[in-house]
Protein backbone atom coordinates (compact mmCIF):
# COMPACT_ATOMS: atom_id res chain seq x y z
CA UNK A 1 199.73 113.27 233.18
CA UNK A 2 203.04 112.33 235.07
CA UNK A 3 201.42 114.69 238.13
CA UNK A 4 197.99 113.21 237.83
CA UNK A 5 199.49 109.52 238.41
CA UNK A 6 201.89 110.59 240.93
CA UNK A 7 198.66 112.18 243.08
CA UNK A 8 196.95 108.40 242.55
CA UNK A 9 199.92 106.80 244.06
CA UNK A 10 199.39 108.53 247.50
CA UNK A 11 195.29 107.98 247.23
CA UNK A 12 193.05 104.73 248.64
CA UNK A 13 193.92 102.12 246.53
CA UNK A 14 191.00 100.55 246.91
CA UNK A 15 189.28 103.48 244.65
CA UNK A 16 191.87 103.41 241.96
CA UNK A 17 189.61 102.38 239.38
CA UNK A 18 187.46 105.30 239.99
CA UNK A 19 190.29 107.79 239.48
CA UNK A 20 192.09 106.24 236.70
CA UNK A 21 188.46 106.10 234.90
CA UNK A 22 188.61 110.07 235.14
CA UNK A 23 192.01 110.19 233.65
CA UNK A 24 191.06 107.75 230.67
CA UNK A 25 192.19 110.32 228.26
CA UNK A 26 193.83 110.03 225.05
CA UNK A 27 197.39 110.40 225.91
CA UNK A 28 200.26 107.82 224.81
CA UNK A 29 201.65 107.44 228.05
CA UNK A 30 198.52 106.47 229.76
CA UNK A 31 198.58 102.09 229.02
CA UNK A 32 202.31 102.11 230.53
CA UNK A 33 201.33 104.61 233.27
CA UNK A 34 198.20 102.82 233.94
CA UNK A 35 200.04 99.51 234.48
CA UNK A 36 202.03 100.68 237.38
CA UNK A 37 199.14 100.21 240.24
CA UNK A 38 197.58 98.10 241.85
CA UNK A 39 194.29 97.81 240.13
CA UNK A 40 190.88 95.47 242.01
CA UNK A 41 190.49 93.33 239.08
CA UNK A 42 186.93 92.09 237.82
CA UNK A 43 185.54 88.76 237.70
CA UNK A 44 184.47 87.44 234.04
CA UNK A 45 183.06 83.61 233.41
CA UNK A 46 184.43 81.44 231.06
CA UNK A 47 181.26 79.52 229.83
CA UNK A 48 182.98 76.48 228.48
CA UNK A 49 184.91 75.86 231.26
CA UNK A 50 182.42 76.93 233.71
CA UNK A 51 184.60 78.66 235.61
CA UNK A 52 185.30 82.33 236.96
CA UNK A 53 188.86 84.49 235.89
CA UNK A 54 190.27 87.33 236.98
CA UNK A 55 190.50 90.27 233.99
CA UNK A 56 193.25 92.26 234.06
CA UNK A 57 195.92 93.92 231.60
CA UNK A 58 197.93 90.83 231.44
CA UNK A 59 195.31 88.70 229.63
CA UNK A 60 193.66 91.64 228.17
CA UNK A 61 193.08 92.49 223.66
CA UNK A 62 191.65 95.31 222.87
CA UNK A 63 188.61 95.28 225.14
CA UNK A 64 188.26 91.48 225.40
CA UNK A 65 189.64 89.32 228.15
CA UNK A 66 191.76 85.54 227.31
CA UNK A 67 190.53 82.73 229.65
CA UNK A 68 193.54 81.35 231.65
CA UNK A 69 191.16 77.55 231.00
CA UNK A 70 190.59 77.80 227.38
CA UNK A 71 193.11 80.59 225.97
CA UNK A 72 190.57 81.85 224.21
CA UNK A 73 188.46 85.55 224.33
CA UNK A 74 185.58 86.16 225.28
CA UNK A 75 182.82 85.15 223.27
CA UNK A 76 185.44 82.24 222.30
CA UNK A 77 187.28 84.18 219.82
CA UNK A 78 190.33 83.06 218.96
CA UNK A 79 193.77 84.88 220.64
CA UNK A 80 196.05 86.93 218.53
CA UNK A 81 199.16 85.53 220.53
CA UNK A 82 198.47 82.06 220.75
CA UNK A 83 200.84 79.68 223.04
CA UNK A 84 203.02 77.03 221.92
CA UNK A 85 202.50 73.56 223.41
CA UNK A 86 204.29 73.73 225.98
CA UNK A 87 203.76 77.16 227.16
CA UNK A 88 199.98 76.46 227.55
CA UNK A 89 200.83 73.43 229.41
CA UNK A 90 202.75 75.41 231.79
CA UNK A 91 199.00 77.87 232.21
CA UNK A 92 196.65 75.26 232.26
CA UNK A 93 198.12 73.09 234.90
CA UNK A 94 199.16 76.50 236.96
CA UNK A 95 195.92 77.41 237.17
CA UNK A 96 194.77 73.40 238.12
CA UNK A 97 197.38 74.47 241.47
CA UNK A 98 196.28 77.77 242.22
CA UNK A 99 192.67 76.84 242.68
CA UNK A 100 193.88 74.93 245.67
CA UNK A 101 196.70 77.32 246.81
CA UNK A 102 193.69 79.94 246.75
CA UNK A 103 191.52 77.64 248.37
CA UNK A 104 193.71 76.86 251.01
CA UNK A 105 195.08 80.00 251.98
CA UNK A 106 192.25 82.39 251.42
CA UNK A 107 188.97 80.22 251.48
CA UNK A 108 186.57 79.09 248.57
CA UNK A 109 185.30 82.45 247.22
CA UNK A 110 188.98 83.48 246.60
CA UNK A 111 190.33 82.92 242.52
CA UNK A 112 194.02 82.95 241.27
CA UNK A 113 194.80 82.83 237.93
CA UNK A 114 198.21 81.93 235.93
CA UNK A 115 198.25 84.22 232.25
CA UNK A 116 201.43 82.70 230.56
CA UNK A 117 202.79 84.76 227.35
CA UNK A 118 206.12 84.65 225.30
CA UNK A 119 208.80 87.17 223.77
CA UNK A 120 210.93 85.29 222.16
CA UNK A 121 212.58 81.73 222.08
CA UNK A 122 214.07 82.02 225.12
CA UNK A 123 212.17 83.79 227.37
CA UNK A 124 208.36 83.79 228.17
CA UNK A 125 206.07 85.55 231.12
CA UNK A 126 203.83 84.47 233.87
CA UNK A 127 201.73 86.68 235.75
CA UNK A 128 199.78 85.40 238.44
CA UNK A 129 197.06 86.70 240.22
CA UNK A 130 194.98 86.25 243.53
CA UNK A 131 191.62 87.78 244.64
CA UNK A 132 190.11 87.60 247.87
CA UNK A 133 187.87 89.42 250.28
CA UNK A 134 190.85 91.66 251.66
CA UNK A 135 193.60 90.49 249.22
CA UNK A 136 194.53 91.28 245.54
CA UNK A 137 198.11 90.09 244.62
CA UNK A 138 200.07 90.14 241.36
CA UNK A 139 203.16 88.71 240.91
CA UNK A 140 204.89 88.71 237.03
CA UNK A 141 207.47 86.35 236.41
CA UNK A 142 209.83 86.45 233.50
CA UNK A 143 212.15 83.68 232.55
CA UNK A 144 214.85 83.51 230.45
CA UNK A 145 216.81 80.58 229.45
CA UNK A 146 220.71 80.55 230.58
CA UNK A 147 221.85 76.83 229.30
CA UNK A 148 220.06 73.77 228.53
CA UNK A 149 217.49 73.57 231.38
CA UNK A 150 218.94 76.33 233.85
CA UNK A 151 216.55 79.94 233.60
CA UNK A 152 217.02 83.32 235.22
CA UNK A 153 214.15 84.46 237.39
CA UNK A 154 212.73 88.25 237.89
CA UNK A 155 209.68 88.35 240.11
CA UNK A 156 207.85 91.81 240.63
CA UNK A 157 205.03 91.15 243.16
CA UNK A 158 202.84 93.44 244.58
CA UNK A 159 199.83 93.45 246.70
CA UNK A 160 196.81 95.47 248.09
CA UNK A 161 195.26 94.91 251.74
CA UNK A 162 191.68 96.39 252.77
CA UNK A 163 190.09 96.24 255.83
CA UNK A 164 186.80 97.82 256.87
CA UNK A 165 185.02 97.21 260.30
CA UNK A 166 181.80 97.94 259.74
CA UNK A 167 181.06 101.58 258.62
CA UNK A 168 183.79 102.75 261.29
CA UNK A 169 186.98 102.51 259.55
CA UNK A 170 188.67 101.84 256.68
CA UNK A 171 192.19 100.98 255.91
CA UNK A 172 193.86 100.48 252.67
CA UNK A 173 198.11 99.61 252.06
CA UNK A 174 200.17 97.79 249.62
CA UNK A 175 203.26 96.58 249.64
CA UNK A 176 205.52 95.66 246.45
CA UNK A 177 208.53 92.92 246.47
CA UNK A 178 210.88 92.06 243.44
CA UNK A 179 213.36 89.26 243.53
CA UNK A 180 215.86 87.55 241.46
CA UNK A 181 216.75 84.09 241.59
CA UNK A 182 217.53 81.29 239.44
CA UNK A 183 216.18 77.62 238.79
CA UNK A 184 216.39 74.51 237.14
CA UNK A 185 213.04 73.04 235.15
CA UNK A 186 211.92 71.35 231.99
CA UNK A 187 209.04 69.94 232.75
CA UNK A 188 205.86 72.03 232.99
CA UNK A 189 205.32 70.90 236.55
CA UNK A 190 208.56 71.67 237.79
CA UNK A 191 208.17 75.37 236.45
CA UNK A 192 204.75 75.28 238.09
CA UNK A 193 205.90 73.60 241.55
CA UNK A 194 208.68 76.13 241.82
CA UNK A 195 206.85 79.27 240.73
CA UNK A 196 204.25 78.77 243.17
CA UNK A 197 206.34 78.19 246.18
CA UNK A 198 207.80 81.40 245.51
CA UNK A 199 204.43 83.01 245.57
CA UNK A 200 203.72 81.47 248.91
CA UNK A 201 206.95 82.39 250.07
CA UNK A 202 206.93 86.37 248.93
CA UNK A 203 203.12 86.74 249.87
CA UNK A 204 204.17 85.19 253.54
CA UNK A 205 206.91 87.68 253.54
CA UNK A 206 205.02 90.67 252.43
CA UNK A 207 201.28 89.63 254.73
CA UNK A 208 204.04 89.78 257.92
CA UNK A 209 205.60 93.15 257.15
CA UNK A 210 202.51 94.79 256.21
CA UNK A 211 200.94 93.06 258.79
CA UNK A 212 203.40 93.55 261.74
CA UNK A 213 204.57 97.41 260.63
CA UNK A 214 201.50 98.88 258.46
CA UNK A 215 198.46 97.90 259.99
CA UNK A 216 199.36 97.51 263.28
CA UNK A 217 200.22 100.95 263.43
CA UNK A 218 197.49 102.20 261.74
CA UNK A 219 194.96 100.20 263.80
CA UNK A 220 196.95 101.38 267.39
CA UNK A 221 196.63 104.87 265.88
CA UNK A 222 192.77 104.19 265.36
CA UNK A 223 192.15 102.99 268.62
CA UNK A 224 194.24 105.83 270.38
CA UNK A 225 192.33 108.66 268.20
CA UNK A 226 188.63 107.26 267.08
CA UNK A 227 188.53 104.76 270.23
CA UNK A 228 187.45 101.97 267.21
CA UNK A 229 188.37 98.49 267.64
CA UNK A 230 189.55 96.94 265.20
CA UNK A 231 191.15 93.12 264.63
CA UNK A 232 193.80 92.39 261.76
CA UNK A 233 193.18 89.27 260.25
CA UNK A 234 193.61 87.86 256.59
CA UNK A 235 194.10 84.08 256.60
């Protein structure tokens, strides 16, 4: 299994689905392994909201999917790990934001999702998550409470470029990013203003290198060999 994962590390990631389908075997490695790449997550509706969400392992029972608008399954079932008031304050008005961060940096098709969950007392998760034509980001946040309002920060980000021109050429990259940093909140919004700007920040970050080092030699390389031209562009 260890092999078969590190072979699907150095494949298109835009067809990791399709291998890790052929490697759904019963094995009690495979969840955790599974989690490690960057996966093009579906698109489910939430009919009471009326709204789309991105499905994907961090809002995922069994084989049923939690709305980020309602916290509830699909088929509005009810969650096995509900969140406390606050907590789902913190997700619903997240995901209010990210509709206009998406919006704004990606265009109207794009969706971006906040899935809050928590461990214990003192510490809870965020993962957030952005789909777009030629961009899929995740970015899981932990927090963990220092003293009175003060919390530690880990961010592990991560995110998956692909470009096509026509039927031509293809090319396929991701990048991954992990910080640390700490921050002062007790409000919802201030956990929500703050997590967000570091999301712009680290995608900004990570779009220039890959854009700048990755592609651009890839797409030199392509005119130089295939004599295709090709334009990077995401936002």
């Amino acid at each position: 299994m260890q092999a078969a994962f590190q072979l699907l590390n150095r494949l298109p990631p835009s067809r990791t689905y399709e291998f890790i389908d052929m490697l759904s075997v019963e094995d009690p490695s495979f969840d955790q392994l599974k989690s490690q790449f960057d996966e093009c997550f579906q698109v489910q509706r939430d009919e009471q909201s009326k709204q789309d969400f991105i499905c994907s392992p961090f809002n995922q029972e069994n084989d049923l999917f939690r709305s980020p608008y309602t916290n509830l399954l699909t088929g509005n079932q009810q969650s096995a790990y509900p969140l406390s008031a606050p907590k789902l304050e913190i997700q619903q008005y997240a995901n209010q934001c990210l509709l206009t961060y998406a919006h704004q940096y990606f265009g109207n098709s794009a969706i971006s999702n906040c899935y809050v969950w928590e461990e214990t007392e003192n510490l809870f998760m965020a993962a957030v998550l952005v789909k777009a034509v030629n961009w899929t980001s995740t970015h899981v946040f932990s927090f963990t409470l220092q003293n009175e309002s003060n919390w530690a920060v880990h961010i592990d980000s991560s995110v998956l470029l692909q470009f096509q021109k026509e039927s031509k050429a293809k090319i396929d990259g991701s990048k991954r990013w992990t910080k640390d940093f700490t921050i002062k909140a007790e409000t919802p919004k201030e956990f929500v203003f703050k997590g967000i700007a570091m999301v712009e920040e680290i995608e900004t970050q990570i779009l220039g290198t890959i854009g700048d080092v990755y592609f651009g030699n890839c797409v030199e390389a392509a005119r130089k060999v295939c004599g295709v031209q090709m334009d990077v562009s995401v936002r």
